[in-house]
N, C-alpha and C. Protein backbone atom coordinates (compact mmCIF):
# COMPACT_ATOMS: atom_id res chain seq x y z
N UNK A 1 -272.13 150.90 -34.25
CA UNK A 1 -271.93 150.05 -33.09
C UNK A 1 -270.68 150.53 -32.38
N UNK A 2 -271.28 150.55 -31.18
CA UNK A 2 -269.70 150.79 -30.42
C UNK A 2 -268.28 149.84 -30.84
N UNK A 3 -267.13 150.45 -30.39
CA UNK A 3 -265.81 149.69 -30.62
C UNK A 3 -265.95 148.71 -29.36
N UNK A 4 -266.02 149.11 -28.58
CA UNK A 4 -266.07 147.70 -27.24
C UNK A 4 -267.40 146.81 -27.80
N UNK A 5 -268.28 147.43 -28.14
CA UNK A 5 -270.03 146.15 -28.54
C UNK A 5 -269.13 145.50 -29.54
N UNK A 6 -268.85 146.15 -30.64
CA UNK A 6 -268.05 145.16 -31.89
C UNK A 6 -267.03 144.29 -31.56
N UNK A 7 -266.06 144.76 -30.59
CA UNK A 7 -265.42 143.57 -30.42
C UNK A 7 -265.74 142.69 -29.45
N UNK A 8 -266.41 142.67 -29.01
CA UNK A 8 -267.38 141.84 -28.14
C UNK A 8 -267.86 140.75 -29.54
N UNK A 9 -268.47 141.08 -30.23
CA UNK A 9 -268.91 140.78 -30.99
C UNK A 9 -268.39 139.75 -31.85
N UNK A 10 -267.36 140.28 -32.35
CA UNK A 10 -266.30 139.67 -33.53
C UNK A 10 -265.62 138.63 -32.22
N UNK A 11 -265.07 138.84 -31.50
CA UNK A 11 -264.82 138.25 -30.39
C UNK A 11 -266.04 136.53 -30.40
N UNK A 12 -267.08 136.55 -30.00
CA UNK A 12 -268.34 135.59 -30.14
C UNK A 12 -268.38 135.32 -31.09
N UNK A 13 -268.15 135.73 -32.23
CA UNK A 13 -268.28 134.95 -33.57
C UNK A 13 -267.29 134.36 -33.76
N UNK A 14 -266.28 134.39 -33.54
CA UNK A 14 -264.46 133.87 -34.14
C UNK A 14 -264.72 132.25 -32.41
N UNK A 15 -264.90 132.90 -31.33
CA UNK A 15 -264.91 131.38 -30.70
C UNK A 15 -265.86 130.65 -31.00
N UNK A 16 -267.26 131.16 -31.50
CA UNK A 16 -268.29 130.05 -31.78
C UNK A 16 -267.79 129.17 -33.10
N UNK A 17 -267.30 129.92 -34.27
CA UNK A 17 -266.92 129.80 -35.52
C UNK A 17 -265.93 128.45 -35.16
N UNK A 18 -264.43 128.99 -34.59
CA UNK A 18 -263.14 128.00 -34.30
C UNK A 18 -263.57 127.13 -33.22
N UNK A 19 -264.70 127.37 -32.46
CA UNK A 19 -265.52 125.82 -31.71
C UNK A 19 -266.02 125.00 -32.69
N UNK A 20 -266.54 124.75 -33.64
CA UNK A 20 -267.43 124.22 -34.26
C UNK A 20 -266.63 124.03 -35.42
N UNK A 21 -265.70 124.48 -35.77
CA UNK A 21 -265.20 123.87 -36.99
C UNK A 21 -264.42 122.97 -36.81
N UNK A 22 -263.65 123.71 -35.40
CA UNK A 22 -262.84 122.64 -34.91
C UNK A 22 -263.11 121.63 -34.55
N UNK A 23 -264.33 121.11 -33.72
CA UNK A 23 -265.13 120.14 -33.29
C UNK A 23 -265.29 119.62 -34.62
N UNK A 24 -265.51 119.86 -35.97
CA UNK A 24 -265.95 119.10 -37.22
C UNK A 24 -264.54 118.57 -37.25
N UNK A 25 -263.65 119.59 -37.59
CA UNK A 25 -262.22 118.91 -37.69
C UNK A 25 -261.66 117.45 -36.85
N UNK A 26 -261.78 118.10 -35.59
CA UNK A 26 -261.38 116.89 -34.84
C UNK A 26 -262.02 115.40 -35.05
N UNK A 27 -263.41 115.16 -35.33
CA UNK A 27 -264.22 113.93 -35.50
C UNK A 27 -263.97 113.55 -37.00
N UNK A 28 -263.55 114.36 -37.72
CA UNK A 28 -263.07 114.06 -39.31
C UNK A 28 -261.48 113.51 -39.29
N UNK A 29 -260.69 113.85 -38.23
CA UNK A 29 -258.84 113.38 -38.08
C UNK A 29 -259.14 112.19 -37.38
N UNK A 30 -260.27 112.29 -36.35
CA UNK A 30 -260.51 110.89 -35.56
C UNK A 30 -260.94 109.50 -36.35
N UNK A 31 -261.87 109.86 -37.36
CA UNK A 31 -262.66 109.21 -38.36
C UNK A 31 -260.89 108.65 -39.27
N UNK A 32 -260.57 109.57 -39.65
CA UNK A 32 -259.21 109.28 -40.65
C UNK A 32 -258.56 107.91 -39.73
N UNK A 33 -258.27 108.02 -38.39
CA UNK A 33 -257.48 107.37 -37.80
C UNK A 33 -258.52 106.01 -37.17
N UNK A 34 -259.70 106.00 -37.41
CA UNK A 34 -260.56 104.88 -37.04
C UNK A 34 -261.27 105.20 -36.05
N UNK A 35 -261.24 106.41 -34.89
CA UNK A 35 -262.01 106.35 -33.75
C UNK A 35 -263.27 107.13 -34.26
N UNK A 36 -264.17 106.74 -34.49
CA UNK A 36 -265.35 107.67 -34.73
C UNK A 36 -266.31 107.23 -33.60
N UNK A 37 -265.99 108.57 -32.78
CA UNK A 37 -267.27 109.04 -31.56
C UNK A 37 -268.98 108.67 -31.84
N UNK A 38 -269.11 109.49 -33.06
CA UNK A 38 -270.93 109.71 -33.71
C UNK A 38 -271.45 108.28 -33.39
N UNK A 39 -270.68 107.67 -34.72
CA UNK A 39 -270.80 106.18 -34.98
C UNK A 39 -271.02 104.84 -34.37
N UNK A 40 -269.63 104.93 -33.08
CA UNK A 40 -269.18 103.69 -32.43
C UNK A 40 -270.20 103.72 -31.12
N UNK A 41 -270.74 102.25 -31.16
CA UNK A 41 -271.73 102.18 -30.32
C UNK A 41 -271.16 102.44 -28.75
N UNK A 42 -272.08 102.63 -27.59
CA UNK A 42 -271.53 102.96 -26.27
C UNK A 42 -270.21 103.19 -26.26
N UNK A 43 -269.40 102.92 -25.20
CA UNK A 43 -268.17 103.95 -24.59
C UNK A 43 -266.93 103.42 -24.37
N UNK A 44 -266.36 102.29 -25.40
CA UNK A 44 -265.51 101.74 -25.30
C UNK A 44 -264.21 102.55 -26.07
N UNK A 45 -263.44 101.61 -25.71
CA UNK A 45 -261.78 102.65 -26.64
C UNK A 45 -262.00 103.59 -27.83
N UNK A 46 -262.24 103.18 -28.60
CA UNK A 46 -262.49 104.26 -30.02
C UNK A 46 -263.09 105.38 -29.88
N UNK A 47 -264.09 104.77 -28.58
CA UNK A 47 -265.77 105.85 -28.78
C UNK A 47 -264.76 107.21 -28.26
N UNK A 48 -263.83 106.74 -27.24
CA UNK A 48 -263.15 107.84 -26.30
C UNK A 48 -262.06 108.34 -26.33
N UNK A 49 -261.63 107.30 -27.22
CA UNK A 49 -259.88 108.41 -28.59
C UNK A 49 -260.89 109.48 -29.65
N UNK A 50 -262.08 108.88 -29.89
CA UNK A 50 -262.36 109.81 -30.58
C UNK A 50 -263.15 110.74 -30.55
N UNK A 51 -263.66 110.88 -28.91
CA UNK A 51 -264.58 112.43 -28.25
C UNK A 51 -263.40 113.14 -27.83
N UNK A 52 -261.87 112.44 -27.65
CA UNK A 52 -260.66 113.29 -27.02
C UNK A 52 -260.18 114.03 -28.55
N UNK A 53 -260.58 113.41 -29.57
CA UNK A 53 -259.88 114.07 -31.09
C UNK A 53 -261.02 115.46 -31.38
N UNK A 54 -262.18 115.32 -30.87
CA UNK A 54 -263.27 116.61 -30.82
C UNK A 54 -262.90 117.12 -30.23
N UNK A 55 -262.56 117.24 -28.62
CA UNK A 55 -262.34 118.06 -27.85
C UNK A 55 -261.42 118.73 -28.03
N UNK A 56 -259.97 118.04 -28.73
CA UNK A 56 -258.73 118.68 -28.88
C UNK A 56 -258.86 119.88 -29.99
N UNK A 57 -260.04 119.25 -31.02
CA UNK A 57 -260.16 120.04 -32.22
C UNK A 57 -260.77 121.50 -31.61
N UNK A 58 -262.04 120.97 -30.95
CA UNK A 58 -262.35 122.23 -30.21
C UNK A 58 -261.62 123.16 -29.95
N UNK A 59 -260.82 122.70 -28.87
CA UNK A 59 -259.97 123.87 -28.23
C UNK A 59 -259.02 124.12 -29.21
N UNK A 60 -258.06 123.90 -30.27
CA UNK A 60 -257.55 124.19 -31.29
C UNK A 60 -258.15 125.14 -32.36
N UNK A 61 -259.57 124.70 -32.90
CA UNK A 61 -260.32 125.48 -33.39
C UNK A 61 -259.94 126.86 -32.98
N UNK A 62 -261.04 127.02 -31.37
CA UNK A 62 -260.79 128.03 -30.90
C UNK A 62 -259.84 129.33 -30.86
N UNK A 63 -258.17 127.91 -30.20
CA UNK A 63 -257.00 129.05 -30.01
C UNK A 63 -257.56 129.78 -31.88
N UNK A 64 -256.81 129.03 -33.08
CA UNK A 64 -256.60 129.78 -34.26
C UNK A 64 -257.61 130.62 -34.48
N UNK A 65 -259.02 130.79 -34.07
CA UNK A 65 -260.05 131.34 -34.36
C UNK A 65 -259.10 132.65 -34.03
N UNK A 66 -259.07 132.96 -32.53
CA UNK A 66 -258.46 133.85 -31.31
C UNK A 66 -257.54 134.71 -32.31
N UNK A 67 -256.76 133.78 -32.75
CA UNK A 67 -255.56 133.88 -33.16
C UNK A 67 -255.51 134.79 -34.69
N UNK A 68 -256.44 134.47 -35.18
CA UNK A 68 -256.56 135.52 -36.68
C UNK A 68 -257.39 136.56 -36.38
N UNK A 69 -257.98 135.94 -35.38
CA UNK A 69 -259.13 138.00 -35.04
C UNK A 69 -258.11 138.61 -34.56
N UNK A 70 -256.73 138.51 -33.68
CA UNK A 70 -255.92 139.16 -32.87
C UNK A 70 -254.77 139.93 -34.50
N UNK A 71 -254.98 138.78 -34.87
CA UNK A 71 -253.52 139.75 -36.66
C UNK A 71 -254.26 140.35 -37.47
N UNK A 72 -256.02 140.21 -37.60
CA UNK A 72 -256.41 141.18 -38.58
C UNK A 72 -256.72 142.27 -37.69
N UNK A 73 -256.92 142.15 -36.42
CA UNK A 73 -257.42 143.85 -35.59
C UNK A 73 -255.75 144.13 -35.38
N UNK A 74 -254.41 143.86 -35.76
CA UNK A 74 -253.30 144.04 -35.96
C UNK A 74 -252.90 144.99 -36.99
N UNK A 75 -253.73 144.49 -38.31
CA UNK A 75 -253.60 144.69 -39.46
C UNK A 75 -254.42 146.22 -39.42
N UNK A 76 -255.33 145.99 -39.36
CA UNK A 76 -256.10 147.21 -39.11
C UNK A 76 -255.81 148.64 -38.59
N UNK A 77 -255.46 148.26 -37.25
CA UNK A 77 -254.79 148.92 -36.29
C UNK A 77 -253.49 148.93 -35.80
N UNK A 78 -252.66 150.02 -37.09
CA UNK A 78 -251.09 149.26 -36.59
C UNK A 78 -250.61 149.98 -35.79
């Protein structure tokens, strides 16, 4: 595989990966603290502290995902 296709690649796997874990993360810190999104019926306070604790996880996920593909292609390539 090419070096640009692969990191393309590894690239799509590390944001889908740190989307989705993070999104688990965040509704599991929300759950800890009482707001559970899944659970709480329609769209009142909790429902919406705790789609903002997913979203945050999301994008958190993400950055660290970013963030360890960038120190092991570091590691690799010094």
């Amino acid at each position: 595989m090419a070096s640009a296709s692969r990191s393309a690649l590894l690239e799509g796997v590390a944001d889908a990966a740190g989307f989705v874990l993070g999104a688990l993360a965040g509704w599991w810190v929300g759950q800890a603290f009482g707001f559970d999104f899944v659970r709480t019926p329609g769209f009142g306070t909790p429902a919406v502290v705790g789609l903002v604790f997913i979203v945050l996880g999301c994008g958190a996920g993400r950055w660290l995902s970013r963030r360890l593909l960038a120190l092991a292609q570091q590691r690799r390539n010094p």
